[in-house]
Protein backbone atom coordinates (compact mmCIF):
# COMPACT_ATOMS: atom_id res chain seq x y z
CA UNK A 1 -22.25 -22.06 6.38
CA UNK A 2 -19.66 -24.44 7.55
CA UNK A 3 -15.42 -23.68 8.67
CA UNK A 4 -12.23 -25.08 8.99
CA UNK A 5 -8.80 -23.71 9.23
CA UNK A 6 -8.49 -26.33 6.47
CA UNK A 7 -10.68 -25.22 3.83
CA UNK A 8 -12.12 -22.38 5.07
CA UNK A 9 -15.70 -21.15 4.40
CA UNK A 10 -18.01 -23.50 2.51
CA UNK A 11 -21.70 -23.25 1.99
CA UNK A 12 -21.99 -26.66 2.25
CA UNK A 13 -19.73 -29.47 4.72
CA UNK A 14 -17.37 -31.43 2.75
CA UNK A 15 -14.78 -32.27 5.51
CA UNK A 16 -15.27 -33.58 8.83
CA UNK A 17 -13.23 -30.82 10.71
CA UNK A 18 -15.68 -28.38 9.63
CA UNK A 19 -17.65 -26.67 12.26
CA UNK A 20 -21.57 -25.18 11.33
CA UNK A 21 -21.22 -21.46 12.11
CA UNK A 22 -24.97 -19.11 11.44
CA UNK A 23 -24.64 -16.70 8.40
CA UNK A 24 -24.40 -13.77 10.26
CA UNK A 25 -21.02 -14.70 11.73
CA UNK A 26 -19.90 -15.37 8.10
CA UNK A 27 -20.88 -12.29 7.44
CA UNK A 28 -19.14 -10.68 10.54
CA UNK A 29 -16.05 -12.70 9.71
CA UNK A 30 -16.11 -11.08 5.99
CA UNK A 31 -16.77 -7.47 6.62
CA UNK A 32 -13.92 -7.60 9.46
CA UNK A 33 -12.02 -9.10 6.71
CA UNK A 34 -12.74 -6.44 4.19
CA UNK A 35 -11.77 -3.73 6.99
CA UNK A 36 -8.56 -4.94 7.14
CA UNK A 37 -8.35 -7.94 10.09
CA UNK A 38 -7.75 -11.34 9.30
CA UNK A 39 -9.63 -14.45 10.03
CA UNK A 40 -7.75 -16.85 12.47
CA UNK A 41 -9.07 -19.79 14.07
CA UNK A 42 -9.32 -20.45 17.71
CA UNK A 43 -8.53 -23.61 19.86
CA UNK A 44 -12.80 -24.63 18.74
CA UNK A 45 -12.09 -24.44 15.54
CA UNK A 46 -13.96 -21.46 15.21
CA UNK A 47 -13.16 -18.63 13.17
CA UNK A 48 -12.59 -15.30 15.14
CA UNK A 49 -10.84 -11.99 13.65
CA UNK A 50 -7.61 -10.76 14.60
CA UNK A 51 -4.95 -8.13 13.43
CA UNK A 52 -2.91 -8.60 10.94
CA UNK A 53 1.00 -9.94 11.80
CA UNK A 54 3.14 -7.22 11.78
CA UNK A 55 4.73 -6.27 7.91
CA UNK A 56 8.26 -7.81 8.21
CA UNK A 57 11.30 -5.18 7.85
CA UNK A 58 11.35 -7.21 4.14
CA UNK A 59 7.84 -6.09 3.36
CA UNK A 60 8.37 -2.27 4.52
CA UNK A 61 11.39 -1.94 2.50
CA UNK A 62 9.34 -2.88 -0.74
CA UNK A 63 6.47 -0.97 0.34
CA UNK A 64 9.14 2.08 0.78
CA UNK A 65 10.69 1.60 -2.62
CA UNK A 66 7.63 1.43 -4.79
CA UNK A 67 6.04 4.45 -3.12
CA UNK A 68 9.86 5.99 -4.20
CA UNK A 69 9.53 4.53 -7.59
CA UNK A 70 5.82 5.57 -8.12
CA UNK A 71 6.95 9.09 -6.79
CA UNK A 72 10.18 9.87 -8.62
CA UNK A 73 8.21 8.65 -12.27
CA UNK A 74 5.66 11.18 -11.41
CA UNK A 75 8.48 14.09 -10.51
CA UNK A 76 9.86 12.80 -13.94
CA UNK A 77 6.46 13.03 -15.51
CA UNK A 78 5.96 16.59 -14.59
CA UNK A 79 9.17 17.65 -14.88
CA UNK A 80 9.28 16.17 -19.36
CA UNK A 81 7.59 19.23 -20.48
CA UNK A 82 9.19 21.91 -17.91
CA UNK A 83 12.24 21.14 -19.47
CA UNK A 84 11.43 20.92 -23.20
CA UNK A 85 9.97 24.53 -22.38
CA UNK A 86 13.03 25.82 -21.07
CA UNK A 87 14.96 24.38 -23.70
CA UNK A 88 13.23 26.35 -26.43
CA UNK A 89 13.12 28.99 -24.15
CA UNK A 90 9.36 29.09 -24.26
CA UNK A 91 8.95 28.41 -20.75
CA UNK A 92 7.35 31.58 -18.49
CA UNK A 93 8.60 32.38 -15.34
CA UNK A 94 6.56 30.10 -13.44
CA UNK A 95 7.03 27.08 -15.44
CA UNK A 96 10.31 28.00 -14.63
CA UNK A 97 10.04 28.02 -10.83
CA UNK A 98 7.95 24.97 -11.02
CA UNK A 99 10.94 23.09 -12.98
CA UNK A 100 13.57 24.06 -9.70
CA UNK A 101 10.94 22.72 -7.68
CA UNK A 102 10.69 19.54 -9.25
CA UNK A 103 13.79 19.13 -9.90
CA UNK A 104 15.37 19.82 -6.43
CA UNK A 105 11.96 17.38 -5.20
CA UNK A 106 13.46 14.54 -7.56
CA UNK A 107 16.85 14.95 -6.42
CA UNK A 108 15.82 14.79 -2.58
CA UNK A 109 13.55 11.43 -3.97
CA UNK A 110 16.63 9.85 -4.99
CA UNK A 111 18.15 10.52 -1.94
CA UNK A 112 15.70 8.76 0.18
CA UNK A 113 17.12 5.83 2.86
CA UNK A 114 14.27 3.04 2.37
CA UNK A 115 16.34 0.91 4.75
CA UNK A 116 15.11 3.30 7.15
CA UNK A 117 11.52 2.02 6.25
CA UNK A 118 8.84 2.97 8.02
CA UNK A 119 10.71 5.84 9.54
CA UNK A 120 10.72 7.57 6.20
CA UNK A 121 10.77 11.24 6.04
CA UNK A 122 9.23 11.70 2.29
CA UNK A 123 9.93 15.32 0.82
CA UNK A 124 6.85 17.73 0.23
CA UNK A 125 5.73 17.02 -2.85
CA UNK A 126 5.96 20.75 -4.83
CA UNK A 127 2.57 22.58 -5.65
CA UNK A 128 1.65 22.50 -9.78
């Protein structure tokens, strides 16, 4: 197995630059890799693994509004049928309940900060 910053692993050397490393340290490199570190390379040329950079304040504030997004279209997703119940007043008294829940969850979803990402404070997400 041969690296480079370059190109990488290869099985086989088709750059200069590239250093010989044994399979076992490829398969080091990968597993570290698959466990969340990244592969850097040190002043060698040799690959080593490291911890991931930081997420920017960018990044975090994406992060935080998908996880609202994907969390307020479940709230609505559960809440769809709640309310067609109560509108034709078939809905029992703990559909009922379930539907303030929801609904007082959704409304505390939309009033989540994600500028304030990571510091978050999500609401509880009701019981069903």
């Amino acid at each position: 197995m041969f690296y480079s910053n370059e190109s990488g692993f290869t099985i086989q050397q088709v750059h200069e630059d590239q250093k010989e490393i044994p399979d076992s340290y490829w398969e080091e490199m990968v597993i570290g890799q698959a466990q969340g570190k990244v592969i850097s390379t040190d002043q060698q040329g040799l690959p080593y693994l490291a911890d991931p950079p930081p997420l920017t304040n960018e990044q975090l504030a994406l992060i935080a509004e998908a996880t609202k997004a994907n969390l307020m279209a479940e709230a609505t997703r559960v809440i769809a049928p709640l309310e067609d119940a109560q509108k034709y007043a078939m809905a029992t008294a703990e559909e009922l309940s379930s539907l303030e829940a929801w609904q007082k969850y959704r409304v505390m979803l939309f009033r989540v900060n994600i500028s304030s990402a990571p510091d978050i404070e999500w609401p509880i997400t009701p019981k069903t």
